[in-house]
Protein backbone atom coordinates (compact mmCIF):
# COMPACT_ATOMS: atom_id res chain seq x y z
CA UNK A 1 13.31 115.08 274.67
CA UNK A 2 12.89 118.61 272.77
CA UNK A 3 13.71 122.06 273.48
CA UNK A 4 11.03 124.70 272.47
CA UNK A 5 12.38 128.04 270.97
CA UNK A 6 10.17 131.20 270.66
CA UNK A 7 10.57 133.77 267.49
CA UNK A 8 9.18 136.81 268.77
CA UNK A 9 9.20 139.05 265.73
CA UNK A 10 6.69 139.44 263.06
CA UNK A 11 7.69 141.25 259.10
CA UNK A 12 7.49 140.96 255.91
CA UNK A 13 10.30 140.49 253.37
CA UNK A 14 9.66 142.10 250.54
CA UNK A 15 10.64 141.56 247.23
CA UNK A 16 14.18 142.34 245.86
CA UNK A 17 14.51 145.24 243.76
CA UNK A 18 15.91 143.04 240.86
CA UNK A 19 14.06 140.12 241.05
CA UNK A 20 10.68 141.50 242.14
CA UNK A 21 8.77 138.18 241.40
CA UNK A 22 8.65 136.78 245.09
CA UNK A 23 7.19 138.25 247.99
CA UNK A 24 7.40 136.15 251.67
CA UNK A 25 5.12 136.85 254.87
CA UNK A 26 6.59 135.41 257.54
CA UNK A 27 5.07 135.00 261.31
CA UNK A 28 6.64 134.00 264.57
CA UNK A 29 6.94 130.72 264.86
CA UNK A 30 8.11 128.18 267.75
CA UNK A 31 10.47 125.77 266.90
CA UNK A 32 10.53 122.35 268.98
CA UNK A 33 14.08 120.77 268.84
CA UNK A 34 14.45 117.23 269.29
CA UNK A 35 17.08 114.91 269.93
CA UNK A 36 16.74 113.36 266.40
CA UNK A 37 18.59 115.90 265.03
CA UNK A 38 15.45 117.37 263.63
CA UNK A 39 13.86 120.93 264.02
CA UNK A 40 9.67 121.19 263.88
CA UNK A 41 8.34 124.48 263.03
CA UNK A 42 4.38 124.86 264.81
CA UNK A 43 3.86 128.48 262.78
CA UNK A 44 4.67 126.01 259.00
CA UNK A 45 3.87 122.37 260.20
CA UNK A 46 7.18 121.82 258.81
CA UNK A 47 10.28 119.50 260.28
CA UNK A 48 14.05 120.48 258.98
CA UNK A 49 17.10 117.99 259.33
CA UNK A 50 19.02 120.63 261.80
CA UNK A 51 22.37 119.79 259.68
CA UNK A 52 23.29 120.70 256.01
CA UNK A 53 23.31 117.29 253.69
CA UNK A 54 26.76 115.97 254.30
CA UNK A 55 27.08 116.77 258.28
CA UNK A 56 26.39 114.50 261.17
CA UNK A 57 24.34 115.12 263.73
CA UNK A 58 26.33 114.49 267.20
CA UNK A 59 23.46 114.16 269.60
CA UNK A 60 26.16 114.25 272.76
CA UNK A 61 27.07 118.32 271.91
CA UNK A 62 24.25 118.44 270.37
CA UNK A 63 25.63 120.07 267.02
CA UNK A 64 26.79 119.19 263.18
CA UNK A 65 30.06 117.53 262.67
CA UNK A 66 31.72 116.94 259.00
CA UNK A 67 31.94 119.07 255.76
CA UNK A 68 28.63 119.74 253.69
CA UNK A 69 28.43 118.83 250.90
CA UNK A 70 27.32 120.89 247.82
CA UNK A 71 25.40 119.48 245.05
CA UNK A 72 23.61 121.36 241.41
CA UNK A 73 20.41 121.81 240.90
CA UNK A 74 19.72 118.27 239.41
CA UNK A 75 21.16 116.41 241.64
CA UNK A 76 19.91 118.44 244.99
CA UNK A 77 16.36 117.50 243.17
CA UNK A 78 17.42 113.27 243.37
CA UNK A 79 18.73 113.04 247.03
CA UNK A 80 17.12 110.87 249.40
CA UNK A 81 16.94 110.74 252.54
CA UNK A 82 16.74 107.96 255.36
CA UNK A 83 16.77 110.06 259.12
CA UNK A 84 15.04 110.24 262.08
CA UNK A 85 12.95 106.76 261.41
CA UNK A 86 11.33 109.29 258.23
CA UNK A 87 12.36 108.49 254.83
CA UNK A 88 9.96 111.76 253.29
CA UNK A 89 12.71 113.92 252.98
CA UNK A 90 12.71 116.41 250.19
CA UNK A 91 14.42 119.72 248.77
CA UNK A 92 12.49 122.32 250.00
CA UNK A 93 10.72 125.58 247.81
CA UNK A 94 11.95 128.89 248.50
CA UNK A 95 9.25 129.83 250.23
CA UNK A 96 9.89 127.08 253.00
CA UNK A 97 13.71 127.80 252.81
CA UNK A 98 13.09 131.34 253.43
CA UNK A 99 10.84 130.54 256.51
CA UNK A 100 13.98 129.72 259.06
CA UNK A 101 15.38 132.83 258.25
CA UNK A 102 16.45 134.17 261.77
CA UNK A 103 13.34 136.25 262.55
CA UNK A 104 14.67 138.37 265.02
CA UNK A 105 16.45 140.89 262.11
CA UNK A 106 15.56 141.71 258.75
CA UNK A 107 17.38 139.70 256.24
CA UNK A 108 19.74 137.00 258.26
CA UNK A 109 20.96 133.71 258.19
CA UNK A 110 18.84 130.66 259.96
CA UNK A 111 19.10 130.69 263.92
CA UNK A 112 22.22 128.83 264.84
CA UNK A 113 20.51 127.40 267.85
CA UNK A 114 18.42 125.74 265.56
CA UNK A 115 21.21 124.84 262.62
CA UNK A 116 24.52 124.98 264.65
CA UNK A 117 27.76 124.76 262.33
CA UNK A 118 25.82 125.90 259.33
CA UNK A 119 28.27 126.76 256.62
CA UNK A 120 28.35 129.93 255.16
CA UNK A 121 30.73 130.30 252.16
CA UNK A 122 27.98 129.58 250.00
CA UNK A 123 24.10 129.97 249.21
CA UNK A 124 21.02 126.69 250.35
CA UNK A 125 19.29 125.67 246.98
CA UNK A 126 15.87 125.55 247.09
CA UNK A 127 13.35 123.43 244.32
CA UNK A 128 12.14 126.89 242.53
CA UNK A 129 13.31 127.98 239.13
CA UNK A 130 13.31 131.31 238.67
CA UNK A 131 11.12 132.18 236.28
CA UNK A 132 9.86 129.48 234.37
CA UNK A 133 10.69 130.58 231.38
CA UNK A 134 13.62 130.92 232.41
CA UNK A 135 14.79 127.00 233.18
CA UNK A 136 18.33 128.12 233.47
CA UNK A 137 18.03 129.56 237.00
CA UNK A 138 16.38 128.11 240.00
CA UNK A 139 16.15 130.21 243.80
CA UNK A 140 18.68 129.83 246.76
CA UNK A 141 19.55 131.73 249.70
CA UNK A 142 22.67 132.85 250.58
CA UNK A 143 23.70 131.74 253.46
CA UNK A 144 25.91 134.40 255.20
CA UNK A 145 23.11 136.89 254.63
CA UNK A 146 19.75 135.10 254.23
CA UNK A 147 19.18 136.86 251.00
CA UNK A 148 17.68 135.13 248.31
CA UNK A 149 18.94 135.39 244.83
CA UNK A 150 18.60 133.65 241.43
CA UNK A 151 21.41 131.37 240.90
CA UNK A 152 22.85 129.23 238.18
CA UNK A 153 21.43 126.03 238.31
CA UNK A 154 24.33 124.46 235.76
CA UNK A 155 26.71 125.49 237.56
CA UNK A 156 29.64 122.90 238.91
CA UNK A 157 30.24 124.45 242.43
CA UNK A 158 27.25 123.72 243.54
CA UNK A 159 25.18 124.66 246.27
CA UNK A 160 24.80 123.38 250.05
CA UNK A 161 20.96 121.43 250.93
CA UNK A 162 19.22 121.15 253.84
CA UNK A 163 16.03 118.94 253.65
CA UNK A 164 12.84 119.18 254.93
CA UNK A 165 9.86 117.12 255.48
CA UNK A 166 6.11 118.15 255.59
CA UNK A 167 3.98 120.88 253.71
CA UNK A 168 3.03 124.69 254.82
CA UNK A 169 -0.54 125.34 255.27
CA UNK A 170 -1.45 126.63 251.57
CA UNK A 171 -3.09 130.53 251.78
CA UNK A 172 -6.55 131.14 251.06
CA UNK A 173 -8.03 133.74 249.17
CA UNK A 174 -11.10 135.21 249.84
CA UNK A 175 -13.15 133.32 247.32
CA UNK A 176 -11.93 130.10 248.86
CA UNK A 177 -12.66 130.59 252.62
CA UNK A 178 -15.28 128.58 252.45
CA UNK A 179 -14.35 125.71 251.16
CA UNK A 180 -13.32 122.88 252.89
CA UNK A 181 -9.92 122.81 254.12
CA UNK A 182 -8.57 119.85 252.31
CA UNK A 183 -9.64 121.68 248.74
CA UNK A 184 -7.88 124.85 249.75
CA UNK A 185 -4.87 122.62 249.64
CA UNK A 186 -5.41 120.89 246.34
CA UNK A 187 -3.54 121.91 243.08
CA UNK A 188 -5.22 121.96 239.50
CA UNK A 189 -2.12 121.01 237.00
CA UNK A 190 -3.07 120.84 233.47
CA UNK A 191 -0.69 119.05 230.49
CA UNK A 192 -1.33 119.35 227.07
CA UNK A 193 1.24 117.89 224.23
CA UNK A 194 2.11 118.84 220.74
CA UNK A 195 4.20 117.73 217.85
CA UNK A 196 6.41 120.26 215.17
CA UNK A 197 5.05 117.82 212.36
CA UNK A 198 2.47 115.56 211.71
CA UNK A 199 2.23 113.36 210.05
CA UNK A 200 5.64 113.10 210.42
CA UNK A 201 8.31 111.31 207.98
CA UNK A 202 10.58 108.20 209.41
CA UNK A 203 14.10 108.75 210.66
CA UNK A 204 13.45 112.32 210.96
CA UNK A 205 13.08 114.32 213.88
CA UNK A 206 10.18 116.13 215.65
CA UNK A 207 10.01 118.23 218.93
CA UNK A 208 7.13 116.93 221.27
CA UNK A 209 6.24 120.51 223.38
CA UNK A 210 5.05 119.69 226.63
CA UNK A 211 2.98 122.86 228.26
CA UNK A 212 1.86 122.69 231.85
CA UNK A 213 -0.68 125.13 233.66
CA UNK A 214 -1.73 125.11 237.84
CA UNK A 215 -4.63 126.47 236.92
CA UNK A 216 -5.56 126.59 240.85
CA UNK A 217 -5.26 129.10 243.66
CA UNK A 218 -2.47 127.79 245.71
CA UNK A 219 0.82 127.12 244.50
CA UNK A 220 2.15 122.98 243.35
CA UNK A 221 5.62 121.87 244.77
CA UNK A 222 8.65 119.92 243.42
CA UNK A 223 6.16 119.10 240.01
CA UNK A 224 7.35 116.67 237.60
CA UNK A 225 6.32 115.48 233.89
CA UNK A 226 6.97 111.76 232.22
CA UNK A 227 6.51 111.80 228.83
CA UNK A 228 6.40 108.01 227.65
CA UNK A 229 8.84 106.69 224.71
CA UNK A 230 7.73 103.84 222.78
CA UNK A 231 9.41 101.18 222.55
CA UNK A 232 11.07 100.36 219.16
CA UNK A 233 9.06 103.12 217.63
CA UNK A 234 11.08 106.67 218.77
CA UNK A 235 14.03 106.92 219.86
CA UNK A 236 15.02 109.62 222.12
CA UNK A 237 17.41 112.53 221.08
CA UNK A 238 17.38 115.27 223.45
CA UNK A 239 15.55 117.58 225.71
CA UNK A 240 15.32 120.76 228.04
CA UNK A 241 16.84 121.12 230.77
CA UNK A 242 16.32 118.97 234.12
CA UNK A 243 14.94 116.06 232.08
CA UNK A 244 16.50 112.70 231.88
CA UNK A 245 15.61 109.32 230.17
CA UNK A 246 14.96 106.88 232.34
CA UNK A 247 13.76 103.14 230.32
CA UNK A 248 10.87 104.10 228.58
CA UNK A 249 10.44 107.55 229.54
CA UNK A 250 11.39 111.02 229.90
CA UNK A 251 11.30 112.59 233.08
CA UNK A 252 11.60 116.36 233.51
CA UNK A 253 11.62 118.10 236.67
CA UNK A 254 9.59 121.49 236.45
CA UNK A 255 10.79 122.80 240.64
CA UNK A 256 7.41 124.76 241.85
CA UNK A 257 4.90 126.18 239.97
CA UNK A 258 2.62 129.32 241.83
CA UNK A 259 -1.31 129.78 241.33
CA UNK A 260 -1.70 130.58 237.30
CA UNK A 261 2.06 129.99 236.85
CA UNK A 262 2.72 127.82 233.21
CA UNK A 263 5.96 126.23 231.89
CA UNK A 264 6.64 124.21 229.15
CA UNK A 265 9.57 121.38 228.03
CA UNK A 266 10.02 120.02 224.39
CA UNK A 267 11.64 116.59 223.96
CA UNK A 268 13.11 115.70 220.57
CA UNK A 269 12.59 112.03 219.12
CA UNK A 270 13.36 110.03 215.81
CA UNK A 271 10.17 108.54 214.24
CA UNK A 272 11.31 104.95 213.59
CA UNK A 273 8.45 102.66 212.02
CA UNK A 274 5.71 103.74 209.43
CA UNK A 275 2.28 103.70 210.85
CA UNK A 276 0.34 105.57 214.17
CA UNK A 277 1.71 106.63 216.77
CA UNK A 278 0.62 107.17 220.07
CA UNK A 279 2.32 109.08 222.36
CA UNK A 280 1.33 110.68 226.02
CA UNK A 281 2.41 112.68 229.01
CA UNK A 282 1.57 112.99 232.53
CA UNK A 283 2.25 115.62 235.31
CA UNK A 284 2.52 115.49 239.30
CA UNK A 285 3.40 117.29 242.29
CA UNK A 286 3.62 116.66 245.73
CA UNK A 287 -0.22 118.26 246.48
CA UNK A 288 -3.34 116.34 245.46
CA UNK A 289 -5.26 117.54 242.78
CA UNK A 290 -8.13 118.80 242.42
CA UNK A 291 -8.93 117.26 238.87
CA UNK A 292 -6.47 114.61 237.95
CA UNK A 293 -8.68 113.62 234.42
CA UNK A 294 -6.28 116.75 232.87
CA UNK A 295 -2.70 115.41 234.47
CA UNK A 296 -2.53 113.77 231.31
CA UNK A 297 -2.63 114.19 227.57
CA UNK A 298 -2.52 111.88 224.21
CA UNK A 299 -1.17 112.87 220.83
CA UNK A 300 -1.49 110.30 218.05
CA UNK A 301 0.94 111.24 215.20
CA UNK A 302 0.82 109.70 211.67
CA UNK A 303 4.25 108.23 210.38
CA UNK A 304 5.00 108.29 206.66
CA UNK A 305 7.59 107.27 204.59
């Protein structure tokens, strides 16, 4: 059984005056609610978990029963989700957190019809560092106002999460009406990898610098890089923020990167053994893309005494 609610307002919400580097169109949209304790949005193709990471859904009064919980930005970014018979779940981008903004006034929390005993006392946490130069920072919106605002992504409060599954329709530009629909869709993320020294000298260090480009029109979601450690040969010292070893590699999380939007991360090693060394990255989001020959890079770096 669902339950079909109409939005019957149309806006835009602007950009805020301090952090001018977002701007959201959103449409009316028609939400079916099912018994699942899911809510599918027609207008974004996309299907929220109706209660905040942490609550129950109580299908009986139909509404959310616990405490949420709150979580940082690197953990938000590792939850996983196994609801509703899907097990897709993911942290959404602010552009898809900002879509369930109530759309009958300017600025306001998400419909409690839709999200019943949403909590309040603090900001939703969205996938999108602000500015990626920036790492520090990543998007939420608050959620007693439905503001969005930059927020500390180190931080040990935390922030609350609620999960979504499914992608918005990307927007086309002019030059790409034409194309097939499936292209339209498709990123273009470029890597490219480069060393402080080489050759370098054994047991030293040397920064690896990771840059990454979406060199397409539509914007790449939740993008990640692994840049691979070899065995017995480096061993890993540090790196920026939101990456973490895991066995042989690094993995860093890079949130959401817009059309022409570019970020880098540098990963410090110790050369261990004399000789060449080969070392390589390779970068992903959730999108297909349109050229995957440039997801990944090589770098072979000369060891000396």
């Amino acid at each position: 059984m669902k339950n079909t609610v109409f939005c019957l307002s149309m806006y835009l919400i602007g950009a805020s005056p301090l952090f001018a580097d977002v701007t959201l169109t959103l449409n009316s949209g028609e939400f079916d609610l099912h018994d699942s304790g899911t809510v599918t949005d027609a207008l974004t193709h996309l299907t929220w978990q109706s209660c905040a990471v942490g609550q129950t859904w109580d299908l009986s009064t139909r509404s959310c029963t616990g405490t949420a919980q709150v979580f940082s930005y690197a953990n938000a970014m590792k939850i996983t989700s196994d609801f509703a018979d899907k097990t897709d779940w993911r942290l959404p981008n602010i552009y898809e957190l900002n879509s369930i903004l109530n759309l009958k006034t300017y600025d306001q929390p998400a419909e409690p019809f839709l999200f019943p005993q949403a909590p309040t006392d603090r900001g939703f946490i969205s996938s999108t560092i602000y500015l990626p130069k920036a790492q520090s920072l990543v998007w939420m919106v608050l959620a007693n106002s439905g503001k969005k605002t930059p927020a500390g992504a180190e931080t040990h409060d935390g922030y609350y999460v609620r999960l979504v599954r499914g992608y918005m329709p990307s927007a086309k530009t002019p030059a790409t009406q034409s194309a097939a629909n499936h292209v339209a869709t498709q990123v273009d993320l470029t890597v490219t990898l480069n060393v402080s020294a080489n050759p370098a000298k054994r047991n030293r260090c040397v920064d690896y610098t990771i840059d990454v480009l979406n060199k397409s029109v539509v914007g790449a979601t939740n993008a990640t890089v692994s840049f691979y450690l070899a065995p017995n040969l480096m061993r890993y010292e540090s790196a920026s923020t939101y990456c973490e070893k895991k066995g042989d590699n690094v993995i860093c999380q890079l949130g959401d990167l817009g059309a022409g939007e570019h970020t880098s991360k540098t990963i410090k090693v110790a050369m261990q053994k004399v000789g060449a060394l080969s070392s390589s990255v390779f970068v992903k989001a959730n999108e297909t893309d349109a050229n995957e020959s440039d997801n990944q890079a090589q770098l072979m770096v000369s060891v000396k005494k």
